[in-house]
Protein backbone atom coordinates (compact mmCIF):
# COMPACT_ATOMS: atom_id res chain seq x y z
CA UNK A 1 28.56 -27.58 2.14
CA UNK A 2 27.62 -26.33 5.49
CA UNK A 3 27.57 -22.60 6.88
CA UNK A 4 26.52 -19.27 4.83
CA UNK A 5 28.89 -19.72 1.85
CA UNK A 6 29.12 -17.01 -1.41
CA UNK A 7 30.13 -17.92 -4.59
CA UNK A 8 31.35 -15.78 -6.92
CA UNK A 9 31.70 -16.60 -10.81
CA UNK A 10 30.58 -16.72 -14.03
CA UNK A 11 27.29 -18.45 -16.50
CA UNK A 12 27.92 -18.20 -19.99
CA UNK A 13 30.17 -15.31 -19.52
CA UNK A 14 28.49 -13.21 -17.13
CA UNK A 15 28.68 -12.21 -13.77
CA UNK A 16 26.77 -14.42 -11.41
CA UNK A 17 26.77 -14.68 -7.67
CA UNK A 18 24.75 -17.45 -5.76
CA UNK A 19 24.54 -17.78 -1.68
CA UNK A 20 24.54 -21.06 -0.28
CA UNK A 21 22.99 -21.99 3.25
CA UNK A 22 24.00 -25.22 4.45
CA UNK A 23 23.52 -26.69 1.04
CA UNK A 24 20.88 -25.08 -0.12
CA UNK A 25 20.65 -22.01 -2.61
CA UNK A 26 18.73 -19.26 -0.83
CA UNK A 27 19.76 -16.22 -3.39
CA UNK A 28 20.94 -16.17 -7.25
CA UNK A 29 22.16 -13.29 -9.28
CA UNK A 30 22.90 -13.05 -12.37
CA UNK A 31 23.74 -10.17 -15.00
CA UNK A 32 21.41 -9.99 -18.24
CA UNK A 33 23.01 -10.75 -21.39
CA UNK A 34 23.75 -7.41 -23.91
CA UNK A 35 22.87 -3.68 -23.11
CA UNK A 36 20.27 -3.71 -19.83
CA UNK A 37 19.32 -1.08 -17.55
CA UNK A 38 19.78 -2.86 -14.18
CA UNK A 39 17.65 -1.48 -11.55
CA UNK A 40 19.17 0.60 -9.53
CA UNK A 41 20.91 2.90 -12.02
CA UNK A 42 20.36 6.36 -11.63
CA UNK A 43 19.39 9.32 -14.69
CA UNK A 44 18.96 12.71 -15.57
CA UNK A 45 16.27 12.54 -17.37
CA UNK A 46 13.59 15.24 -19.51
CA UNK A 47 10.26 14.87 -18.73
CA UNK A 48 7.91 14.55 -21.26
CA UNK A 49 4.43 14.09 -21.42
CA UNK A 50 2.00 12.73 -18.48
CA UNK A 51 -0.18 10.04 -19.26
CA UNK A 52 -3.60 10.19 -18.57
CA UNK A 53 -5.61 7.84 -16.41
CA UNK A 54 -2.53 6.00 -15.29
CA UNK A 55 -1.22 9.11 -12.72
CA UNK A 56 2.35 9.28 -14.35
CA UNK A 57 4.36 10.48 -16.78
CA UNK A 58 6.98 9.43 -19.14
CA UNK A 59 10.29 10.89 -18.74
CA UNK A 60 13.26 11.00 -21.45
CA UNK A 61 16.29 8.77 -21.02
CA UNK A 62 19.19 8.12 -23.24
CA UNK A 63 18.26 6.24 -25.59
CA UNK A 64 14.92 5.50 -24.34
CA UNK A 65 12.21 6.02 -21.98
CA UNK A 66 11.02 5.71 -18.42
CA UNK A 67 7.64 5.79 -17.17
CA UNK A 68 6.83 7.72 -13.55
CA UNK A 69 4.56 7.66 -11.66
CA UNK A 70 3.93 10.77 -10.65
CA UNK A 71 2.71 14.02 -11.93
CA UNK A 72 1.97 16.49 -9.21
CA UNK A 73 4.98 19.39 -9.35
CA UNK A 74 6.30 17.72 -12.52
CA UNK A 75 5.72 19.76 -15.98
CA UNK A 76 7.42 19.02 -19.66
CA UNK A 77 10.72 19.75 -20.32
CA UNK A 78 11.88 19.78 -16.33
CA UNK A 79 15.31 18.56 -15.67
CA UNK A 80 15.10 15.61 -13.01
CA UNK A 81 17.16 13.02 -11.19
CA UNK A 82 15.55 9.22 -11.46
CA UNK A 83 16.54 6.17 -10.77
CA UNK A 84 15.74 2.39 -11.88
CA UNK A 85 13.32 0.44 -9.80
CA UNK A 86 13.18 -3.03 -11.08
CA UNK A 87 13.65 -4.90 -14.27
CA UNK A 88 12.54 -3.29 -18.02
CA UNK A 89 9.97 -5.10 -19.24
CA UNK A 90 10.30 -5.70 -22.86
CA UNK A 91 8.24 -3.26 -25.08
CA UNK A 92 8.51 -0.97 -21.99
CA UNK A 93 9.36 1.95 -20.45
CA UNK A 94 11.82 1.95 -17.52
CA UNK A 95 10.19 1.91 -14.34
CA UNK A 96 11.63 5.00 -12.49
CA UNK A 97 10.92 6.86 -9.34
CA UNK A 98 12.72 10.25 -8.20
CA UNK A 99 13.05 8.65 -4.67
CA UNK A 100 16.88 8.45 -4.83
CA UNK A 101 18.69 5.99 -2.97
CA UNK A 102 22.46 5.41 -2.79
CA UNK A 103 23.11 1.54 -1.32
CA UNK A 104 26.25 0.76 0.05
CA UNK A 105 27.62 -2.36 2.27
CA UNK A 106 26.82 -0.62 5.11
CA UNK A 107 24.67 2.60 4.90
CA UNK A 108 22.03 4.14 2.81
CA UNK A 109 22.14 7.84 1.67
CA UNK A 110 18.19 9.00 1.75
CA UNK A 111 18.71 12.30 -0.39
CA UNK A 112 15.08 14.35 0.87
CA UNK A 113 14.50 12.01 3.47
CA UNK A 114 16.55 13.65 6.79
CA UNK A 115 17.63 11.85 9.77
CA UNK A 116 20.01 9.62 11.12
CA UNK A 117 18.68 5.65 11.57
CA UNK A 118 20.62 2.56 12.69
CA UNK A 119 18.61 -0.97 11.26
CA UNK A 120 16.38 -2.46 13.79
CA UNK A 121 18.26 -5.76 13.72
CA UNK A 122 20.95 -3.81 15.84
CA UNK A 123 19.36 -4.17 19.20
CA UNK A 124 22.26 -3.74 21.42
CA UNK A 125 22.00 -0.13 22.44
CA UNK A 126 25.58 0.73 23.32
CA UNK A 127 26.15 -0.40 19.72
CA UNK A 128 23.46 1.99 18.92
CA UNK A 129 24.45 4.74 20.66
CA UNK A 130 28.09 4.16 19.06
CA UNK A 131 26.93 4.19 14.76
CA UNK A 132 24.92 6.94 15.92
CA UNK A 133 27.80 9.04 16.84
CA UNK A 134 30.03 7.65 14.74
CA UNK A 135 27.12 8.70 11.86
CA UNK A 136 26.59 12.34 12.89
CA UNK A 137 30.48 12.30 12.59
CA UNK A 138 30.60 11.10 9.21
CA UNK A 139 27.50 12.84 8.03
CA UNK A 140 28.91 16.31 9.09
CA UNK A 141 28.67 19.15 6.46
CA UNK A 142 26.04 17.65 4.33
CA UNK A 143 22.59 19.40 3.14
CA UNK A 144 19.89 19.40 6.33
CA UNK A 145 17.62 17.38 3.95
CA UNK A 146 20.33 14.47 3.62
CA UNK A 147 19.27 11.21 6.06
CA UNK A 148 21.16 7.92 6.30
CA UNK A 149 20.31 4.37 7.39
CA UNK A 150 22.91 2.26 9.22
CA UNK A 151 22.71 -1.50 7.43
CA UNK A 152 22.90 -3.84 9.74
CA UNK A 153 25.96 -5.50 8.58
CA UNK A 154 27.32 -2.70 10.46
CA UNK A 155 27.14 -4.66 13.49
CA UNK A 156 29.98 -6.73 12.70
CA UNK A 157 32.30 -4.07 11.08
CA UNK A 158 35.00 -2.33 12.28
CA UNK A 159 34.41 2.09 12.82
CA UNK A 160 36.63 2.89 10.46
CA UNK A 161 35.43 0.57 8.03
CA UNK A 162 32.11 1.95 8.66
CA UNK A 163 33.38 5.82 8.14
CA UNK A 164 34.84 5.16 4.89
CA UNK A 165 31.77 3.66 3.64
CA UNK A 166 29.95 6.80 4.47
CA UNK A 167 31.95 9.20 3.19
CA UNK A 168 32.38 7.40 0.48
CA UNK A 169 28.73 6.56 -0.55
CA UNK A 170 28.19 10.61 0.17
CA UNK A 171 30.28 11.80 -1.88
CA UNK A 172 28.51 10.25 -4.31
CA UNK A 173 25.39 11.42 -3.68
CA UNK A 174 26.40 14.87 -3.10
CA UNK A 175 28.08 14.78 -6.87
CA UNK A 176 25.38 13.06 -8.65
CA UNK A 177 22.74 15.72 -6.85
CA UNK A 178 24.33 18.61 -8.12
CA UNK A 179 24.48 17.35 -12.11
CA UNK A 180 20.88 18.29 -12.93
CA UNK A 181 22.30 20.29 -15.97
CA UNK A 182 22.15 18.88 -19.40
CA UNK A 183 20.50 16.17 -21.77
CA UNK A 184 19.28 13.08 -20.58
CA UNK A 185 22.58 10.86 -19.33
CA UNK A 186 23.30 8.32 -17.25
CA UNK A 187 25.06 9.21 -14.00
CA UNK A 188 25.44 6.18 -11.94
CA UNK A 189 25.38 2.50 -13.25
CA UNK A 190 23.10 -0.19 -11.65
CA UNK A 191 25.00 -2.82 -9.76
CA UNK A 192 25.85 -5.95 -11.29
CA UNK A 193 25.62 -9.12 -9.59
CA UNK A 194 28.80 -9.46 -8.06
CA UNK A 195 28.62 -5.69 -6.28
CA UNK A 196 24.94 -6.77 -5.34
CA UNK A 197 26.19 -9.72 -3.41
CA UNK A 198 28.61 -7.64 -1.47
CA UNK A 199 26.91 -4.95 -0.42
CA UNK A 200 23.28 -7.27 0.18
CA UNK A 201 25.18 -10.98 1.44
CA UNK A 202 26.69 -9.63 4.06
CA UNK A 203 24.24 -9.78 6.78
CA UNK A 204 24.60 -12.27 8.95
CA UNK A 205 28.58 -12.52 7.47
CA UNK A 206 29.04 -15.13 5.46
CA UNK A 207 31.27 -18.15 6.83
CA UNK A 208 32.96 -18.22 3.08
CA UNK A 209 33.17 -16.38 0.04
CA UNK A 210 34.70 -18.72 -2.77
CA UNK A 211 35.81 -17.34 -6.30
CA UNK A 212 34.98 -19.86 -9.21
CA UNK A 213 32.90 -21.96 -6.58
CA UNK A 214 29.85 -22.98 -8.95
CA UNK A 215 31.40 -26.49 -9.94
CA UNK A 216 32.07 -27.45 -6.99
CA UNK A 217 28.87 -26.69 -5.16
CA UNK A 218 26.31 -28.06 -8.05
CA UNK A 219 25.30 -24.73 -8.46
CA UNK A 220 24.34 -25.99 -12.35
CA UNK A 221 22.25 -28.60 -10.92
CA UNK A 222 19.95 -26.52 -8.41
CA UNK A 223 19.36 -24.40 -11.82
CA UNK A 224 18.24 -26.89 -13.23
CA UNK A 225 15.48 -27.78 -10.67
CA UNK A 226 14.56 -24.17 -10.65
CA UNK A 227 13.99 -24.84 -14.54
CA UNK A 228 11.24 -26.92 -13.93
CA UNK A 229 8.08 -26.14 -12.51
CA UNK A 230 8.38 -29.08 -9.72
CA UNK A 231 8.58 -28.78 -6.53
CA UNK A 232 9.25 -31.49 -4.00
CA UNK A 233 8.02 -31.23 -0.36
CA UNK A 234 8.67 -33.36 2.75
CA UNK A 235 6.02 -36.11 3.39
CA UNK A 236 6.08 -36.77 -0.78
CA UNK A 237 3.81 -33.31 -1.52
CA UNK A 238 4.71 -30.86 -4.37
CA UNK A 239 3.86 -27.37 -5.39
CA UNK A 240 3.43 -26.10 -9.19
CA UNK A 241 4.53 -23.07 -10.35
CA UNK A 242 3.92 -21.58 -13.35
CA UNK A 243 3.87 -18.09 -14.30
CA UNK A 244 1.74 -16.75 -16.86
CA UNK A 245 1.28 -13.21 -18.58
CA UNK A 246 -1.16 -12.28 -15.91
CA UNK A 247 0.04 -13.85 -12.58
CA UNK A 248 1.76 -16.55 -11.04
CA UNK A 249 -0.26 -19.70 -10.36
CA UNK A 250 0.73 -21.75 -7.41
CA UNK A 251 -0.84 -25.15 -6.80
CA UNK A 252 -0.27 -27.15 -3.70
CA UNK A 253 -0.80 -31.03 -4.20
CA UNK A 254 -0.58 -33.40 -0.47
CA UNK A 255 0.78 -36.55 -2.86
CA UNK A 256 0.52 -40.04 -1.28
CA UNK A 257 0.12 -38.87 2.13
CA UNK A 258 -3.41 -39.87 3.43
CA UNK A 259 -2.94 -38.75 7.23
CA UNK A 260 -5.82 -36.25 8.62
CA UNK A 261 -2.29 -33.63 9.04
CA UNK A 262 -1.50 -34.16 5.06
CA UNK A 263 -3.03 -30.92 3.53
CA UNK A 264 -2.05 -28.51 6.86
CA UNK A 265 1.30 -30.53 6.41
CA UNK A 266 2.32 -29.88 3.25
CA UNK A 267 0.87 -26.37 2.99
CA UNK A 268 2.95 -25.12 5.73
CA UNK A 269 5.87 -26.45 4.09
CA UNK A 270 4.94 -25.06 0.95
CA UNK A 271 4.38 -21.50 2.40
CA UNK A 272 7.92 -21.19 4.37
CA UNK A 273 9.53 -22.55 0.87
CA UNK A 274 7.37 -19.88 -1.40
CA UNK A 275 9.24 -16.58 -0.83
CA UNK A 276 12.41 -18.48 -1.79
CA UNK A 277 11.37 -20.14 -5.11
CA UNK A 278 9.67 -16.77 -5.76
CA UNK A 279 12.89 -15.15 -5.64
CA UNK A 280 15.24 -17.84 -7.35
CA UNK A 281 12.88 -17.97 -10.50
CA UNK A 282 12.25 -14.10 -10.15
CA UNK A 283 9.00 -13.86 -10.15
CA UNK A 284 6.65 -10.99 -9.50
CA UNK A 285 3.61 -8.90 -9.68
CA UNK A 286 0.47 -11.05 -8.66
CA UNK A 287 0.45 -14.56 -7.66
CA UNK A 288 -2.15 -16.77 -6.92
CA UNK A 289 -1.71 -20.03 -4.48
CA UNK A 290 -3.77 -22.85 -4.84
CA UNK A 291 -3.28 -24.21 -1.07
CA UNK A 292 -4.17 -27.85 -0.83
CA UNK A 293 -7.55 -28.50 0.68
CA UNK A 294 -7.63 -27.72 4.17
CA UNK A 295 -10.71 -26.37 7.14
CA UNK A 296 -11.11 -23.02 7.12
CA UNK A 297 -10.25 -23.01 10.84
CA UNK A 298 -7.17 -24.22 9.84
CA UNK A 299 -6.32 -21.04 7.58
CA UNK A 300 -5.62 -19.10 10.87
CA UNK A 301 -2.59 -21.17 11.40
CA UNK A 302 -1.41 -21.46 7.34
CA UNK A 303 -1.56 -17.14 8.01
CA UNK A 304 1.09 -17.24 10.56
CA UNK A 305 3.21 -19.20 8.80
CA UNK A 306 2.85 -16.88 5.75
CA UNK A 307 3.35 -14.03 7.38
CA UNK A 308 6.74 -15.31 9.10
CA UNK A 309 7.78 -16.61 6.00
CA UNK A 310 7.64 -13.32 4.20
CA UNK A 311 9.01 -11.21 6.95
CA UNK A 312 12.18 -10.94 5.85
CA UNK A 313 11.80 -10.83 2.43
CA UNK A 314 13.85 -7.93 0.58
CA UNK A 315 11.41 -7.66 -1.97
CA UNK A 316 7.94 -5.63 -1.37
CA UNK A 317 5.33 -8.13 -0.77
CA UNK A 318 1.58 -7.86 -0.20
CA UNK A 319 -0.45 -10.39 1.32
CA UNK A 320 -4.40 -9.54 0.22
CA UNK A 321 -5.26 -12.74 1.91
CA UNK A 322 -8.18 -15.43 0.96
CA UNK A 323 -10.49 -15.37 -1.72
CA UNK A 324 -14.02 -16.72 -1.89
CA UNK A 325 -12.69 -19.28 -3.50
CA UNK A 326 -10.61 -20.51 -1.26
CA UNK A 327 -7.22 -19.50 -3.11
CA UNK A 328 -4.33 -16.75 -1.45
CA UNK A 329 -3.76 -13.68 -3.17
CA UNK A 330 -0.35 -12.03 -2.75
CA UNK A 331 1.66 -9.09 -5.32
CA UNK A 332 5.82 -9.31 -5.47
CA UNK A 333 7.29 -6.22 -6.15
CA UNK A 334 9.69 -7.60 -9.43
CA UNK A 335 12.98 -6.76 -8.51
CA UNK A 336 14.97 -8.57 -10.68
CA UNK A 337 14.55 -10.30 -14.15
CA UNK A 338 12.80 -13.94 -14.40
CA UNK A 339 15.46 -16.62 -14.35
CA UNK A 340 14.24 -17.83 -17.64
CA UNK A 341 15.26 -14.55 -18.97
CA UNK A 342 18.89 -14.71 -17.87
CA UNK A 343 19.70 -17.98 -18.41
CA UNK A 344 21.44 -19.33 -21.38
C-alpha cells in the first residue's frame, strides 16, 4: 500500500480510524468502549473546592468531577466553561482547563486569545496574505477577544471551503460562550475517532481515504505487534517497551551486530521510531530510555536525532535530557487512552 492512505472502520463495534504511510501505520484511533469523556469535550461546570498543595481545584460536572488546575480568580460555586484535556484516568477526576479551543479541519477558534494567525507550514506569502484576508472576512462581527489559527490544511483548500469552516466553527463558539447559565451540562461532545481523523489527517492530503479498509491493509496484524512489547530495528537491534504505573521504560538492545557503529546505529533508529510507538500504544507522562551503550561524545549526535524526531509530534513533549546514569528522560503529554485500554 503505497502513498498517505486513511482508513475508516470499525474494531469490535466501534469507531476506529488508522493512517497508513506507504505501508506503515503512523496514527490509530479508536473510540473507548461504554460511556467516556473523550478529550476534547467541552462543560459548564460548578466549581467546588480548591485543593491544597496541588494549585487546583475540583470543579462539578455531570455526573462527575474534573480537577483544574488553577485557582487564582476562581471561588466556589462560580459558573465556568471547561473543556477535556486528555484521557480520564480511572479513579479520577477529569482533567480540565478553561483554555477553550474549538478545532475544526481548517481553523482554530482561540476564545480570550485575539488575533488572526495562518500555521507556519504555509510559507508562501501570497497564500498568506490571501487566508489572512479571507480570515478578517470571515471573522467579522465577532468579540475583540476572539483569535483564530489558520490549519495548515488550508493550503490545499479551496476559499470557500475555507469560509464555511469558519463561520461554521464560530458559530459554535459564539453559542457555547454565551450558555454559562445553569447546572453543570455538557455543551459540546468530544470528537470520536472518525471526526478526529478528518479534521487532524488532512495535512499533507491524504492520497486515499478507504471506508471498511482494515482487512485489506492488515490493519489487525500491525495491532498485534503493537501488543507486544517487541520492537524490531534494522541491523537485527530491538527496543523494549513497557509501561509501568510510574513511567515508561524504554530499553535499547544492539542484537548480533558487533560493528564499532552498532550501539550509535541502532539508537538512532530507535529514537526516529520512538515518538511513533509512543503514540500507537498511547503512552504518556514520563518515560525513561535505556539507550544502548554508546561514548558520551556520541550523545551530541543521538540529541539531534531526538529532537528532529519529536518535532512534529502533536502531542506535548519534553525532553529533560541525560541523567547521571546515562539514561534519557522525556514527559508525553497523554492525549489519548493506552491501546491496551481500547482494545478488545
Amino acid at each position: 500500500m503505497k502513498g498517505r492512505v486513511v482508513l475508516i472502520d470499525e474494531i469490535a463495534g466501534r469507531p476506529a480510524a488508522a493512517l497508513v504511510v506507504d505501508g506503515q501505520l503512523e496514527d490509530l484511533l479508536i473510540d473507548p468502549e461504554g460511556d467516556v469523556v473523550l478529550p476534547g469535550a467541552i462543560f459548564r461546570a460548578v466549581a467546588d473546592r480548591p485543593v491544597k498543595g496541588q494549585g487546583g481545584i475540583f470543579v462539578k460536572l455531570p455526573g462527575g468531577s474534573g480537577f483544574l488546575r488553577q485557582i487564582s480568580g476562581i471561588s466556589p460555586g462560580q459558573r465556568l466553561l471547561v473543556q477535556v484535556t486528555g484521557p480520564t484516568e480511572p479513579g479520577k477526576a477529569v482533567p480540565v482547563t478553561v483554555r477553550l479551543l474549538f478545532k475544526s479541519r481548517y481553523a482554530i477558534i482561540t476564545p480570550a486569545a485575539p488575533g488572526l494567525n495562518v500555521s507556519r507550514r504555509i510559507r508562501d506569502e501570497e497564500l498568506r496574505e490571501t487566508l489572512t484576508a479571507l480570515a478578517t472576512e470571515a471573522m467579522a462581527g465577532a468579540p475583540e477577544d476572539m483569535g483564530l489559527i489558520l490549519r495548515s490544511a488550508c493550503a490545499d483548500a479551496e476559499a470557500d471551503e475555507i469560509a464555511d469552516d469558519i463561520l461554521a466553527v464560530k458559530s459554535l463558539a459564539l453559542a457555547v460562550l454565551a450558555d454559562t447559565d445553569g447546572s453543570p451540562e455538557l455543551l459540546v461532545d468530544g470528537p470520536g475517532a472518525h471526526e478526529t481523523a478528518w479534521r487532524d489527517w488532512a495535512d499533507p492530503a491524504p492520497d486515499e481515504v478507504v471506508e471498511g479498509g482494515f482487512a485489506d491493509a492488515g490493519v489487525a496484524e500491525m495491532l498485534d505487534a503493537l501488543r507486544d512489547p517487541r520492537v524490531a530495528l534494522t541491523g537485527g537491534g530491538h527496543m523494549m517497551i513497557e509501561p509501568t504505573r510510574a513511567l515508561v521504560a524504554v530499553d535499547i538492545n544492539t542484537g548480533p551486530d558487533t560493528s564499532p557503529a552498532a550501539s550509535l546505529k541502532v539508537n538512532i533508529a530507535a529514537a526516529r521510531d520512538l515518538p511513533r510507538q509512543l503514540r500507537l500504544r498511547g503512552l504518556g507522562g514520563q518515560v525513561v530510555v535505556d539507550f544502548a551503550p554508546l561514548p558520551k561524545k556520541d550523545r551530541a549526535i543521538l540529541d539531534q536525532v531526538i529532537r528532529a524526531a519529536f518535532k512534529h509530534e502533536a502531542a506535548e513533549t519534553n525532553l529533560a535530557g541525560w541523567t547521571a546514569l546515562g539514561l534519557y528522560e522525556m514527559t508525553r503529554k497523554r492525549d489519548r487512552l493506552p491501546l491496551e485500554a481500547v482494545l478488545p
